[in-house]
Every structure is written in structure tokens, then in C-alpha cells.
Protein backbone atom coordinates (compact mmCIF):
# COMPACT_ATOMS: atom_id res chain seq x y z
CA UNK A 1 30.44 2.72 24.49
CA UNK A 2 29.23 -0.47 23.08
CA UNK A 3 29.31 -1.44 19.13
CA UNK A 4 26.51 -3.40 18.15
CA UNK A 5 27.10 -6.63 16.58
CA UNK A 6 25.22 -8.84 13.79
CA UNK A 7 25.48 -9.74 9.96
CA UNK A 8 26.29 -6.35 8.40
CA UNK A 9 29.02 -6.31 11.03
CA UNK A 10 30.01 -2.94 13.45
CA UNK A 11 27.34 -0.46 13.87
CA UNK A 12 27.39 2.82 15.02
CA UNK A 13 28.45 3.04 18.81
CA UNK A 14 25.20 3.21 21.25
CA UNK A 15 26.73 4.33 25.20
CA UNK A 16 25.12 1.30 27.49
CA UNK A 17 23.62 3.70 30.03
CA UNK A 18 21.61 5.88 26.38
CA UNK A 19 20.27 2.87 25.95
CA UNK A 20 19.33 1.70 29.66
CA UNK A 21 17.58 4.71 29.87
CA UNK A 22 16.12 4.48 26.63
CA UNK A 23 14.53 1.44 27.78
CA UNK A 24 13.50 2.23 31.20
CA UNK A 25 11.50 4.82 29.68
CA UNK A 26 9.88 2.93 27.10
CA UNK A 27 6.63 1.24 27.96
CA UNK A 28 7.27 -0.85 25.14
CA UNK A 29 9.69 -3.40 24.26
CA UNK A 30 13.78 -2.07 23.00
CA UNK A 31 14.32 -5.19 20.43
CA UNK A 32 18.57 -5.17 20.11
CA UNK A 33 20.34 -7.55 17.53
CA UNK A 34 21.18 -10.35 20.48
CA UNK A 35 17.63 -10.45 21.01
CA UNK A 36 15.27 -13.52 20.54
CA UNK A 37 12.50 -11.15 18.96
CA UNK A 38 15.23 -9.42 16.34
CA UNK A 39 14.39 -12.19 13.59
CA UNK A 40 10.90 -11.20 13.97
CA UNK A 41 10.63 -7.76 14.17
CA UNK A 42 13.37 -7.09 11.49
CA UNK A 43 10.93 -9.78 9.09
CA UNK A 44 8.93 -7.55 6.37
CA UNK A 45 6.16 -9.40 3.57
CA UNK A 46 8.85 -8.62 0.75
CA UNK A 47 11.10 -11.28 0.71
CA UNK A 48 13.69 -9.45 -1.26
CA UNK A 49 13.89 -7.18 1.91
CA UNK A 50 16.90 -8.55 4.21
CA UNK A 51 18.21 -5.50 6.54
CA UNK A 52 19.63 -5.01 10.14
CA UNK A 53 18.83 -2.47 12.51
CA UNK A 54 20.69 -1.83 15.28
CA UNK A 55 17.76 -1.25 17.30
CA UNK A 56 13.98 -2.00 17.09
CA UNK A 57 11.30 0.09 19.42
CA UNK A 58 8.18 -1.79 19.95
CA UNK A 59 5.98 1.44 21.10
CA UNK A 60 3.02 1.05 23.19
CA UNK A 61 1.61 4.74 22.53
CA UNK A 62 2.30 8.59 21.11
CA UNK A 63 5.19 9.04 24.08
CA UNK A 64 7.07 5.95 23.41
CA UNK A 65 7.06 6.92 19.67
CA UNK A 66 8.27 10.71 21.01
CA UNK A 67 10.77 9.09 23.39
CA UNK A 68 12.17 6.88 20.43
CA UNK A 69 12.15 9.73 17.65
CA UNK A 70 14.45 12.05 20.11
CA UNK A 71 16.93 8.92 20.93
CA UNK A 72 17.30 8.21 17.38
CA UNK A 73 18.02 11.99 17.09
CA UNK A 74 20.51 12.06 19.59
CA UNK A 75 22.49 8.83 18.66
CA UNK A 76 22.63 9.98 14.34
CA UNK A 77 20.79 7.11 13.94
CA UNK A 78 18.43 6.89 10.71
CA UNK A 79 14.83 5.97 11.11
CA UNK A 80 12.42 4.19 9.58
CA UNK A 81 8.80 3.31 10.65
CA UNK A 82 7.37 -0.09 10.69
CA UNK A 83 3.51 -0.41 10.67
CA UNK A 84 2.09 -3.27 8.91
CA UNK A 85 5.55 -3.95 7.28
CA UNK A 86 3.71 -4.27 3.88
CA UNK A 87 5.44 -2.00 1.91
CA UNK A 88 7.27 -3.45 -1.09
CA UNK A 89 10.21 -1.44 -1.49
CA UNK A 90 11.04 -2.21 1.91
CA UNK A 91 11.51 1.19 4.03
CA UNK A 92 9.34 -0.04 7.15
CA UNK A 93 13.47 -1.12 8.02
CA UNK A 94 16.35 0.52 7.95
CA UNK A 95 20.15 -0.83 8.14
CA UNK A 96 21.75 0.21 11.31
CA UNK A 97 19.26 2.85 12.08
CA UNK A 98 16.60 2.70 14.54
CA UNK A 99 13.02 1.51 13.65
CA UNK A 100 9.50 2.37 15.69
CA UNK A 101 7.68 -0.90 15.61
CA UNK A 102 3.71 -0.01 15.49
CA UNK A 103 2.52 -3.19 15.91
CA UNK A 104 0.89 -3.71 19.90
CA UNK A 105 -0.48 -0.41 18.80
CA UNK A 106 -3.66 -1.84 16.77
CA UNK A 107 -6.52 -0.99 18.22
CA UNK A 108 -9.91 -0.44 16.35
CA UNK A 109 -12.57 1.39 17.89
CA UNK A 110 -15.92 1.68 16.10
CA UNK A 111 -18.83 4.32 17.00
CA UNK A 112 -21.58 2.65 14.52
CA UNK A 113 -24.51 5.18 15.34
CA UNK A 114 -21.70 8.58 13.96
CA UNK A 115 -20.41 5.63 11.61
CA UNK A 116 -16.83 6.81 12.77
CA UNK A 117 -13.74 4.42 13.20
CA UNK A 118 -10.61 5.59 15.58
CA UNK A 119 -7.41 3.07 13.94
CA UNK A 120 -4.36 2.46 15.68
CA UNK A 121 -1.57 2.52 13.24
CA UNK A 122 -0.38 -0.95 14.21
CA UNK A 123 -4.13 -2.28 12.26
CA UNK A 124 -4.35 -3.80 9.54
CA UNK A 125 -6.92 -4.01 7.18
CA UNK A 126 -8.45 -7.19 7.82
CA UNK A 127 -8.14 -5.84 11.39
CA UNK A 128 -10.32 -2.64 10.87
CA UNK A 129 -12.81 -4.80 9.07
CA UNK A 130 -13.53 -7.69 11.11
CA UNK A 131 -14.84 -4.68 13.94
CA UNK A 132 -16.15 -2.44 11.00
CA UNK A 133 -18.01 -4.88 9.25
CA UNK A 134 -19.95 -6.43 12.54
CA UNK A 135 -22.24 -3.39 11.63
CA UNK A 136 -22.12 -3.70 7.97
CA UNK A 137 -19.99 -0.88 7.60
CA UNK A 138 -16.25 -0.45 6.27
CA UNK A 139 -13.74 1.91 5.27
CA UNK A 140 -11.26 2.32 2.19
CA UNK A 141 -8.20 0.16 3.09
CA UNK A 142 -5.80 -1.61 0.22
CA UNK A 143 -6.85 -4.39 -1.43
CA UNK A 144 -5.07 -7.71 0.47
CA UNK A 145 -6.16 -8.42 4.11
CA UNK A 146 -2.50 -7.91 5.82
CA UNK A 147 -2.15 -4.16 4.54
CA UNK A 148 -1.19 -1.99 7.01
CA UNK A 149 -3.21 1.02 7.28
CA UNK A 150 -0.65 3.62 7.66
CA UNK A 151 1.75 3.09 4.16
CA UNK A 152 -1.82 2.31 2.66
CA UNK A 153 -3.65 4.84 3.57
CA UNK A 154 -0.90 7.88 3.74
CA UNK A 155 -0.02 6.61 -0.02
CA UNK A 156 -3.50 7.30 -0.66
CA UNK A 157 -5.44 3.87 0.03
CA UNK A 158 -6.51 2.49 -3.42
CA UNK A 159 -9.05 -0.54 -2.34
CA UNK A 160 -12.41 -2.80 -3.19
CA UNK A 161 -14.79 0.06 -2.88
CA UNK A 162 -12.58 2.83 -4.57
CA UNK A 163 -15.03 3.83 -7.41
CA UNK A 164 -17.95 3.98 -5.18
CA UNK A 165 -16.18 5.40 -1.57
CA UNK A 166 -13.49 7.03 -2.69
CA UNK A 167 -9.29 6.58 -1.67
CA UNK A 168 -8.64 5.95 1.96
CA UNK A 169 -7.64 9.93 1.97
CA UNK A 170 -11.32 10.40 1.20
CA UNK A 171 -12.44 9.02 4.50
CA UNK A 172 -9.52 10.26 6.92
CA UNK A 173 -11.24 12.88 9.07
CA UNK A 174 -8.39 13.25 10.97
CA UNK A 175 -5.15 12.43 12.43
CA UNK A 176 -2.65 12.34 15.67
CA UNK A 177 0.86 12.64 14.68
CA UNK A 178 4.10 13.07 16.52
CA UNK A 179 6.08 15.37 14.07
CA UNK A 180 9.76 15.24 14.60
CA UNK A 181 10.04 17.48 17.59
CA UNK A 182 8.41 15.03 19.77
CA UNK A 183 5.17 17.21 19.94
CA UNK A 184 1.57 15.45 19.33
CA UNK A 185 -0.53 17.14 16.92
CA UNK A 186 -3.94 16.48 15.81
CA UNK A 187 -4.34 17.40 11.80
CA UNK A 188 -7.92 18.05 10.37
CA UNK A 189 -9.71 20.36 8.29
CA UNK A 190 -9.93 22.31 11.23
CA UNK A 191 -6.51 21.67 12.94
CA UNK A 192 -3.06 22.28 11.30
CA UNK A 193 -4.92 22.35 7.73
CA UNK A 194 -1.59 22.15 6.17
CA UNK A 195 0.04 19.33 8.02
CA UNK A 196 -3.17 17.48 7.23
CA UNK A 197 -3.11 18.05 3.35
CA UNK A 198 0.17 17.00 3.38
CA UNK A 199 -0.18 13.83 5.18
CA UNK A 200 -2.93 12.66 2.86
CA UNK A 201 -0.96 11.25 -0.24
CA UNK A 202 2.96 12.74 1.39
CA UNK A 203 3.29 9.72 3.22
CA UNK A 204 5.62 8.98 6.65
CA UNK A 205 7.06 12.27 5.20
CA UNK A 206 5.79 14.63 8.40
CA UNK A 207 5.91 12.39 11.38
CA UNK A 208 4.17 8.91 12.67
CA UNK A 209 0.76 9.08 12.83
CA UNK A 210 -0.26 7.09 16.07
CA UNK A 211 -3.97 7.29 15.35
CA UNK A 212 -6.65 7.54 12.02
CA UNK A 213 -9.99 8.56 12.23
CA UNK A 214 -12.34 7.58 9.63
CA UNK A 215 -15.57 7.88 8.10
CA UNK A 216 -17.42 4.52 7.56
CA UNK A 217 -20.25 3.86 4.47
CA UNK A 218 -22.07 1.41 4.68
CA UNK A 219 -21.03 -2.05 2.76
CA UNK A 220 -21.45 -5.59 3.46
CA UNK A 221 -21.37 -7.68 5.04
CA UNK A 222 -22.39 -9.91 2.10
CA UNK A 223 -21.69 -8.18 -1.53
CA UNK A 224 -21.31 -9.39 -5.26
CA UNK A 225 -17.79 -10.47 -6.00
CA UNK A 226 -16.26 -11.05 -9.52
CA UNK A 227 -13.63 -14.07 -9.87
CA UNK A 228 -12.90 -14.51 -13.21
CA UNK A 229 -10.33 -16.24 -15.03
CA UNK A 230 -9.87 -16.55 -18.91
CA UNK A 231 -7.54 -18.52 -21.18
CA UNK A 232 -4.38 -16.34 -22.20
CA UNK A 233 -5.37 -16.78 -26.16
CA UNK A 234 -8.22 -14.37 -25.57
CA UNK A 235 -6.45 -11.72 -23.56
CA UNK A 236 -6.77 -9.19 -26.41
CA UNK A 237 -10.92 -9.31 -26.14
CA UNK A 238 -11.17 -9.51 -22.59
CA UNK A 239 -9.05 -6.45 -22.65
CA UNK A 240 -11.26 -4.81 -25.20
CA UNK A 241 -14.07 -5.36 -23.10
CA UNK A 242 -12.97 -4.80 -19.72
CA UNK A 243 -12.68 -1.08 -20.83
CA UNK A 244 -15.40 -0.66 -22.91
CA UNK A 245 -17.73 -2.15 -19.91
CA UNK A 246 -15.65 0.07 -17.00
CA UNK A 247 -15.87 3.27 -19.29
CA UNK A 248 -19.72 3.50 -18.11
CA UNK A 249 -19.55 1.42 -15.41
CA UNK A 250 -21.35 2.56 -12.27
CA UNK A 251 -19.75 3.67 -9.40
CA UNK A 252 -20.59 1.02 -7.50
CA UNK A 253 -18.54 -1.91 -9.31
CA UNK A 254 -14.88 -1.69 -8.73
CA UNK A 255 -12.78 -4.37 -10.88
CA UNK A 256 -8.89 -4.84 -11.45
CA UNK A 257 -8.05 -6.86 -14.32
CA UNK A 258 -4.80 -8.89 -13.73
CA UNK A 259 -2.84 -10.10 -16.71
CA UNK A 260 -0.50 -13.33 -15.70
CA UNK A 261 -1.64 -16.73 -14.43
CA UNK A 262 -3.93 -18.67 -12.57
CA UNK A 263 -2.87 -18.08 -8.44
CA UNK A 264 -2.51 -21.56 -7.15
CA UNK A 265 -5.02 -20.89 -4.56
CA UNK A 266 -8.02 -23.00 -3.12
CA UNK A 267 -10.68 -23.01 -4.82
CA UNK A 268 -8.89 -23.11 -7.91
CA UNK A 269 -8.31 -27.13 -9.19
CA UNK A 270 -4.69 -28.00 -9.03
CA UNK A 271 -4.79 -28.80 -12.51
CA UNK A 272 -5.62 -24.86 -13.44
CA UNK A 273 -2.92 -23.37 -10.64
CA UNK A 274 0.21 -21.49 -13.39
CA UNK A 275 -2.40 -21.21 -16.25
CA UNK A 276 -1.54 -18.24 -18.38
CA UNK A 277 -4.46 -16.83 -18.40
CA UNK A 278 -6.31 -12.92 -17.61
CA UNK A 279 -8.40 -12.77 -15.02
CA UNK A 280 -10.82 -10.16 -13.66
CA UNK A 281 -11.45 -9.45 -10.12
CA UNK A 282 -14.32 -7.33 -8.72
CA UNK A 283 -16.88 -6.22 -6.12
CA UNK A 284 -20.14 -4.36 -6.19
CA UNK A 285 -20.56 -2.21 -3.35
CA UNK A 286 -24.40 -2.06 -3.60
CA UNK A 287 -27.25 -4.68 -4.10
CA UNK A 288 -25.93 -7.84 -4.85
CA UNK A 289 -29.00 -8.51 -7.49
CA UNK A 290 -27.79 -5.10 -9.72
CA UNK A 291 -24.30 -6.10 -9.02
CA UNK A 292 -24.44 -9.28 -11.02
CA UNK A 293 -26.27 -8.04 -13.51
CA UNK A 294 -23.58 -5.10 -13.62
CA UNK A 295 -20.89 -7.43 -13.94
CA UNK A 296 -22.83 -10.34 -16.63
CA UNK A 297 -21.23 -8.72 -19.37
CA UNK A 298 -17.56 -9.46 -18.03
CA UNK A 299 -18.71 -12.93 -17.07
CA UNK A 300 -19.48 -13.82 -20.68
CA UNK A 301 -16.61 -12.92 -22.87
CA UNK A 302 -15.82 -16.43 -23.51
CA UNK A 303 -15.79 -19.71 -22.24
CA UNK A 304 -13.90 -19.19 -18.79
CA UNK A 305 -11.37 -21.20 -17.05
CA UNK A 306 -12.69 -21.08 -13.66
CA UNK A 307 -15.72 -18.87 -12.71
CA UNK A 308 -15.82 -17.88 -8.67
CA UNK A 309 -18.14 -15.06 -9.24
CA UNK A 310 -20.61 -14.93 -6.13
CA UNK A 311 -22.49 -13.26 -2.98
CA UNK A 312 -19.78 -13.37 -0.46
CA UNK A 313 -18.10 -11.24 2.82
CA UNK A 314 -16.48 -8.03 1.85
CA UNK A 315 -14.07 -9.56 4.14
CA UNK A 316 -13.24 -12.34 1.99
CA UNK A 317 -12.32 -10.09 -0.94
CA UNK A 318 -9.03 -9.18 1.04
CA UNK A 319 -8.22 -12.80 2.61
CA UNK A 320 -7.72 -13.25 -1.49
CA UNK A 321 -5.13 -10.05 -1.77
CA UNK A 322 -3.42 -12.02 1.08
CA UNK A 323 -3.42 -15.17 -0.46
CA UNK A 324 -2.39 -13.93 -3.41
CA UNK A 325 0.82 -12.08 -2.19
CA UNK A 326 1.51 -13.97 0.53
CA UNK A 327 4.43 -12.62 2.89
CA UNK A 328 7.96 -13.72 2.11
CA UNK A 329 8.20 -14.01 -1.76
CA UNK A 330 10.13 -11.97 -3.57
CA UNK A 331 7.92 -8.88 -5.18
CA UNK A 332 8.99 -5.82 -7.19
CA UNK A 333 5.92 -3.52 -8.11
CA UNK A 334 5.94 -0.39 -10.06
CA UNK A 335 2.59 1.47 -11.32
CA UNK A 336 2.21 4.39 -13.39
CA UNK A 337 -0.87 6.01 -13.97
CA UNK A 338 -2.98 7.10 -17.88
CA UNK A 339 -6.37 8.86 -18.56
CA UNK A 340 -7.92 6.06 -20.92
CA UNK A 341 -6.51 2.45 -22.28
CA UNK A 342 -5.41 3.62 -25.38
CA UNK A 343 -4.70 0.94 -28.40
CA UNK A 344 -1.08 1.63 -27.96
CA UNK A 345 -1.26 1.00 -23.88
CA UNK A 346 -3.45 -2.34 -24.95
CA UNK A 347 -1.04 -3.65 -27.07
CA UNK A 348 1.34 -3.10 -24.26
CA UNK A 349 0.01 -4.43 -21.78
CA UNK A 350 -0.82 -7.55 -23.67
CA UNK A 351 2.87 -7.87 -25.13
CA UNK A 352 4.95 -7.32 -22.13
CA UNK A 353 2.50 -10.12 -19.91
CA UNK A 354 4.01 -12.57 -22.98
CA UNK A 355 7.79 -11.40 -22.10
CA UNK A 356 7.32 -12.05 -18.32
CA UNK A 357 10.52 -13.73 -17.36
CA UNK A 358 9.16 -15.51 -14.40
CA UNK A 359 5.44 -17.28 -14.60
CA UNK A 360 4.62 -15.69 -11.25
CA UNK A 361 4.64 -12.04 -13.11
CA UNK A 362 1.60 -10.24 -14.14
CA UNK A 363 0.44 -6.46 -15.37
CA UNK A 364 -2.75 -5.36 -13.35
CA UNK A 365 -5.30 -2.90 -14.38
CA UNK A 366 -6.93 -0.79 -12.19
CA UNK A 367 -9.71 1.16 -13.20
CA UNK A 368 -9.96 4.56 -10.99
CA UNK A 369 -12.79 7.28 -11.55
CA UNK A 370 -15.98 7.17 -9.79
CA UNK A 371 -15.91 9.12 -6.50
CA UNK A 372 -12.12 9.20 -5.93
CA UNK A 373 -11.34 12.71 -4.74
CA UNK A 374 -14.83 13.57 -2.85
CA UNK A 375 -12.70 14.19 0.00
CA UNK A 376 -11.28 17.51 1.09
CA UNK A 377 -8.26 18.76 -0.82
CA UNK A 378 -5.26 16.56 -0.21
CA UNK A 379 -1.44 16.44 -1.50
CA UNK A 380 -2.46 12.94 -3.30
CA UNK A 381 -1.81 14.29 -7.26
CA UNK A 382 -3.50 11.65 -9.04
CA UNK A 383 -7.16 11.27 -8.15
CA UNK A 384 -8.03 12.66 -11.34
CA UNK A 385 -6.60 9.78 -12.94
CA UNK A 386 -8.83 6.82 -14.85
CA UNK A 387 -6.55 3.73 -14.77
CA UNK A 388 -3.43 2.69 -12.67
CA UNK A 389 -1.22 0.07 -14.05
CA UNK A 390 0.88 -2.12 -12.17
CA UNK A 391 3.58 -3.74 -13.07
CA UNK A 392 4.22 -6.94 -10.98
CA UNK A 393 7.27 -9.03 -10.77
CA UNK A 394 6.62 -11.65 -8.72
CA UNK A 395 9.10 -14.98 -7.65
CA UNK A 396 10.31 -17.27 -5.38
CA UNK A 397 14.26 -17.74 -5.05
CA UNK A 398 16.41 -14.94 -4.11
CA UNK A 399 17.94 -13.43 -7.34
CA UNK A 400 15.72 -12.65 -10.27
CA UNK A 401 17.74 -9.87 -12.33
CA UNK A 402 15.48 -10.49 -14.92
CA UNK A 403 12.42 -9.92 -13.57
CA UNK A 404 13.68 -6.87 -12.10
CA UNK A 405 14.87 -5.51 -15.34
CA UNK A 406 11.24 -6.75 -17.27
CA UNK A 407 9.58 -4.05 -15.17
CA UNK A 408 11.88 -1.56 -15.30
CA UNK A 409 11.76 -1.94 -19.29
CA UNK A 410 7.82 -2.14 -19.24
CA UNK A 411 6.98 0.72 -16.81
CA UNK A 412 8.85 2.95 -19.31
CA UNK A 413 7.39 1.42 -22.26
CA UNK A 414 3.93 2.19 -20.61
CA UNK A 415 5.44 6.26 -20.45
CA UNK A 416 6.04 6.12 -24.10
CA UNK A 417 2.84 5.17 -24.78
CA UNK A 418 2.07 8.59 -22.46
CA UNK A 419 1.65 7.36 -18.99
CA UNK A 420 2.53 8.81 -16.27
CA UNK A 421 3.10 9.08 -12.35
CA UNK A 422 3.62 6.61 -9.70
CA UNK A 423 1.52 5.54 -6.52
CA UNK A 424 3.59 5.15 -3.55
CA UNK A 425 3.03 1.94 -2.30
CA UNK A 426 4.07 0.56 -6.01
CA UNK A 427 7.57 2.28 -6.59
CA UNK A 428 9.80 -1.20 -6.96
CA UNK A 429 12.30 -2.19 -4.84
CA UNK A 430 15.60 0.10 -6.63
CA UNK A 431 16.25 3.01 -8.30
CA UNK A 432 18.03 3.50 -11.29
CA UNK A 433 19.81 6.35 -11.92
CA UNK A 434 17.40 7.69 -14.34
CA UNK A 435 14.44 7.53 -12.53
CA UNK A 436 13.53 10.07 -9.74
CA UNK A 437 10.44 8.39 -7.74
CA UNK A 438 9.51 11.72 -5.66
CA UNK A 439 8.66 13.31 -8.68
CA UNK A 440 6.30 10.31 -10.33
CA UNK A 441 4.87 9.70 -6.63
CA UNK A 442 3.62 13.43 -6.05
CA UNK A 443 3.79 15.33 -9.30
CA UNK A 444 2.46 18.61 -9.20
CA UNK A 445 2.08 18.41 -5.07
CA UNK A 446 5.54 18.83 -4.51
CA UNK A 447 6.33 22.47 -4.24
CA UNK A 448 3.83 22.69 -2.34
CA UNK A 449 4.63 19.21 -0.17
CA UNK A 450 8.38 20.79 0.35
CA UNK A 451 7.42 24.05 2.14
CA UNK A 452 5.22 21.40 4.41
CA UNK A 453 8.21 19.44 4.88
CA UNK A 454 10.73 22.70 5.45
CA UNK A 455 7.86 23.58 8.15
CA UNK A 456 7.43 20.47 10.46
CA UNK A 457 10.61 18.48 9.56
CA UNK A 458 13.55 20.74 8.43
CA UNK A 459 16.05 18.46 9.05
CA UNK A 460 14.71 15.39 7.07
CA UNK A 461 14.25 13.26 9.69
CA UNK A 462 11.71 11.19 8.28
CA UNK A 463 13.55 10.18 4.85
CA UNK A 464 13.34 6.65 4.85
CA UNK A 465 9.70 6.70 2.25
CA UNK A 466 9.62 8.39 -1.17
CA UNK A 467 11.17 10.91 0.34
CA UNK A 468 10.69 15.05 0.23
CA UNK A 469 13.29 17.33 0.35
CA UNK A 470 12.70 20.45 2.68
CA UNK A 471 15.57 22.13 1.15
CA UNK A 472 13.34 22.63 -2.10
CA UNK A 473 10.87 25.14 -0.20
């Protein structure tokens, strides 16, 4: 038996010759903590993350990912799935547990005449777009360039063309998963109807999904993009605006409206970069000549600080997520979700940005609506939903306790005020002992989510995510 050394100390006790064999029957890579990749692999975009597995699988396919499930199994190790390694709260790793590394396992395949897209789950989105959007056409992914499409789209896929395309969800036609038994399944509308509900908005909850098939719409290359930013002292009318213009907004024009700062960013003037300020960000999925004049009205709220506004790649929209959260700083995001922007969730909004402990902080609002939901019935229990909010502590050393504790405070403010909910991807990085995420994330979904769960993974194999007990069937 051999214990497993590195900065956590002793881990459990892997036999030499489980793991030999392990190996030799991977075509992928075993990643152990004395080897030079371990740094790497173990590296997530939240820099508040810092765990140690004991071992990493680098899969090349659907019977590594079998072969590494059943090991993990067999040793009591805990498991954790690692696709783009974008999620915030940090359960792509797990501490001395085993993790499947998706990444070699990115391929994008596009059929442009069935306008169909077959995603490996080690992609990206700014991987499924730069082959999508050769043919001007693209799928729902998040919102930043280096999202992985699994978390995103499994969480539910909230992105640029939301209002007009619907959630990521919408577009899944169908999946391959390998469910904790080691057995691939495909999951459609026609195959395993309820594994596939439950995959679409339950998360990593049922298995790893080693390929996505998706419907493509037509967007792009070139659309109308809104890059706004505002002085803070008139955050309180280009609030009121914002959602008086998105009430009847068409479906086209999706927008999030980000209370904080100025990102210090090219093209913005060095002068400008840590500005308090609100900003608006946008894209028209439709002709650029009715975009701008669908989004003149937020363009001329007051005198702006910077105005970016122009015709420019879909693609380019997410290289700005990505340079806006770039990997390695220190993020805790929460979200909750409300039917309209009442006065009293205004007034929130606008005096929690002005308690941010940290000038990197910011509140964004999301508007939802528009086609969100056109897709067949899924476990995803907030598409009915008009706004998400996210709360967004941002920073750059190690220990921020109070930027941690700002959004605690303000998510719950924003539930007094009658919000409610949470979307997966945004559920901080801790829980406190009041909170229980599972039932924010999926809401009325989860009785029926937990028989799924008692049916294809009974003994909670997959409970490193916002995690679903099968003992609640």
C-alpha cells in the first residue's frame, strides 16, 4: 500500500499495483501529486480555490471516464469532475478524492446544412464558437469566452443571446452520459426522457456527460454590441431606465447592467480603469441597423464615461467576459432571482454597490424573459423568472472576509425585498449554516430531481455540485 504525499499531508492509501492497472488501462494521462502536470491540472479560474487530489484522470473518451468512475468507487475515493474548471465555488476539485479531467476531450463538430453542433465536454465556449460561428451560426453558452460548457450549460447556460435563443437547456437535443455504473447512455426526448430532464438544470448530479448535442440559430458573425459606462452619481436613473427600456424590449436585445467600476481593460483609457461607475453591456441578436436603434435609448441617459457601443464579432462579446474575470483572482458570486425590479430591489441594489468593501465588487443585473424556456420541459426551475441578480465579490489578495460577508449580507437583503432562488453556477464559494443552496438552486424541481437521483445514482456518487440527495425520493 502506498500513502500519497503532498500539502494536506497523508491521503487515503492507494495499493501500487490498483493504480498500475488503473493506468495501463487508461488511454489518458493518471496525473499523481509527484507529478510535473499536478500544479496544472489541480489549477481552477477561482483563485480562492486551493485543493489537493490525490489523483487526477486526464480521460481521452466515455471508457476512460467509466474506467475512472469504478476505481474511484473501489478505492472510497470522492469525485469531482473537472471540465472547463470555471466554476466559482470550486467543485471541478476535490481534496484527496479523485478528479476526471475533461480537458483533451474538446472536440467541436459542426453539421451547418441540419445547423447541429456535437460538443465534447472538455470545450469551451469560445471553443464551440470559433467552429460555430465560421457559418454564422452559434449556440447558448455563458457569457465569458473560457466557460466550460458542461457546469454552464447543465446549470442551465444563461448567455449573450438568452432573450432571443433561449438557456443553453433550450438548445441541448441530446446527451451521452456515463451514469455511475459505468454504463453509456444517450438522454433525449426520445431516450431515457427522465435522465434527460434531469440533466438539464440538475447539474453533474446523474453522471459525466462526455458529449452535447445542440441546436444552432443563426447569429453573427458581426452583431450590435452595447458598451456602456456611466458616472456612479447617476446610477439611480440609469437604473430607472434600464428597466423601463428592458420591460418592452424585444427579444432580440439581451443586456446585463453591472453596478461597480470601470474594468481596467483595453480599450478603456487608463485614466477611467477603477471608476465607480454603472455600466451596461449588450448585444442584439438581429440586424445590426434595428439593434442600435433598439439600444439609442440606453446610450443617451447621460453624458457617458466611455461609449464602446458598435458592430462587432459575437465572438468578441465573450473575449470581454474573459477579460473581465480573468482566471486566478479571487471571486465569490451569489445570484438570486425576482419577477420585476421593484423600488425596494432598486434601492438595493444601488445601496449595497456603495457598501462594496473591495473596489473590484459589483451587483449585476440580468434581465431574463424573452424565449427562455422554448425548450422541452427540463428540471431548470427558474425560466419563468424576469431578472437574475448577481452579487459579485471580486479581489485580488488571498483573504477578503469582508467581501465575503458583503454578499452574504446583500443576497439576503435582496430576499427581503422578495427575491428568490439561486442559479448554480452563482452559489458563492461557502455555506453558512443557514443557507441550504439545493433548495435555492432547484426549487420546486427537487422532489422530482431526487427520485431521478435515487434511480441512476443511489449511492450519491456524484456529490461534489449543488448536490441532490437520493435518500429524499
Amino acid at each position: 500500500m502506498s500513502a500519497r504525499k503532498h500539502p494536506l499531508g497523508t491521503v487515503a492509501e492507494l495499493d501500487e499495483q490498483d493504480i498500475k492497472d488503473f493506468d495501463e488501462n487508461l488511454r489518458g494521462d493518471l496525473i499523481l501529486p509527484d507529478s510535473d502536470e499536478y500544479e496544472d491540472a489541480r489549477n481552477v479560474w477561482n483563485g480562492l480555490i486551493n485543493k489537493y487530489p490525490a489523483v487526477i484522470a486526464r480521460v481521452k473518451g466515455a471508457t476512460d471516464v467509466s474506467h475512472a468512475v469504478q476505481f474511484a468507487r473501489d478505492n472510497g475515493l470522492e469525485l469531482s469532475i473537472r471540465g472547463g474548471a470555471h466554476h466559482q465555488a470550486g467543485s471541478a476539485i476535490v481534496n484527496q478524492g479523485l478528479v476526471i479531467d475533461l480537458a483533451d476531450m474538446d472536440s467541436v463538430h459542426v453539421d451547418p446544412e441540419q445547423k447541429v453542433a456535437r460538443v465534447g465536454p472538455g470545450a469551451r465556449a469560445e471553443d464551440v464558437l470559433a467552429e460555430t460561428q465560421k457559418h454564422g451560426l452559434a449556440t447558448p453558452t455563458g457569457s465569458a469566452g473560457d466557460v466550460g460548457i458542461p457546469g454552464s450549460t447543465l446549470g442551465g447556460g444563461i448567455g449573450w443571446i438568452r432573450r432571443k435563443h433561449g438557456l443553453g437547456i433550450d438548445a441541448l437535443r441530446s446527451v451521452e452520459i456515463v451514469t455511475p455504473d459505468g454504463e453509456l447512455r444517450k438522454a433525449s426526448p426520445d431516450h431515457n426522457e427522465a435522465l434527460f430532464w434531469a440533466v438539464r438544470g440538475g447539474g453533474g448530479n446523474f453522471g459525466v456527460v462526455t458529449n452535447f448535442e445542440f441546436e444552432l440559430y443563426e447569429v453573427g458573425p458581426m452583431v450590435q454590441s452595447l458598451g456602456i459606462f456611466y458616472p456612479a452619481d447617476v446610477a439611480e436613473d440609469v437604473l430607472a431606465t434600464f428597466r423601463e427600456v428592458m420591460t418592452d424590449a424585444p427579444a432580440e436585445l439581451t443586456t446585463i447592467l453591472i453596478n461597480g467600476h470601470v474594468p481596467n481593460l483595453p480599450p478603456m483609457p487608463d485614466e477611467l480603469a477603477g471608476t465607480d461607475a454603472v455600466g451596461i453591456l449588450g448585444c442584439y441578436a438581429g440586424d445590426p441597423k434595428e439593434g442600435a436603434e433598439a439600444i439609442a435609448p440606453l446610450r443617451d441617459i447621460a453624458d457617458p464615461l466611455i461609449d464602446m457601443s458598435d458592430v462587432m464579432p459575437y465572438e468578441m462579446l465573450h473575449d470581454l467576459g474573459t477579460q473581465m474575470y480573468p482566471w486566478g483572482r479571487k471571486y465569490t458570486h451569489r445570484s438570486v432571482f425576482v419577477d420585476e425590479l421593484t423600488d425596494d430591489i432598486h434601492d438595493t441594489v444601488l445601496e449595497q454597490t456603495e457598501a462594496v468593501p473591495t473596489p473590484m465588487a459589483a451587483i449585476g443585473v440580468w434581465p431574463l424573459g424573452g424565449n427562455i424556456g422554448h425548450g422541452p420541459d427540463a428540471a431548470y426551475a427558474w425560466d419563468d423568472k424576469q431578472y437574475m441578480i448577481t452579487i459579485e465579490g471580486n479581489w485580488e489578495e488571498f483573504q477578503n472576509q469582508s467581501t465575503l460577508d458583503w454578499a452574504v449580507e446583500t443576497e439576503r437583503q435582496l430576499r427581503r425585498e422578495g427575491a428568490e432562488g439561486a442559479y448554480a453556477g452563482f452559489t458563492g464559494v461557502e455555506e453558512r449554516e443557514w443557507e441550504d443552496w439545493t433548495k435555492q438552486v432547484y426549487g420546486d424541481s427537487y422532489e422530482r430531481l431526487a427520485k431521478a437521483k435515487a434511480a441512476y445514482d443511489p449511492d450519491n456518487v456524484f456529490s461534489q455540485n449543488v448536490n441532490i440527495d437520493p435518500d429524499d425520493a
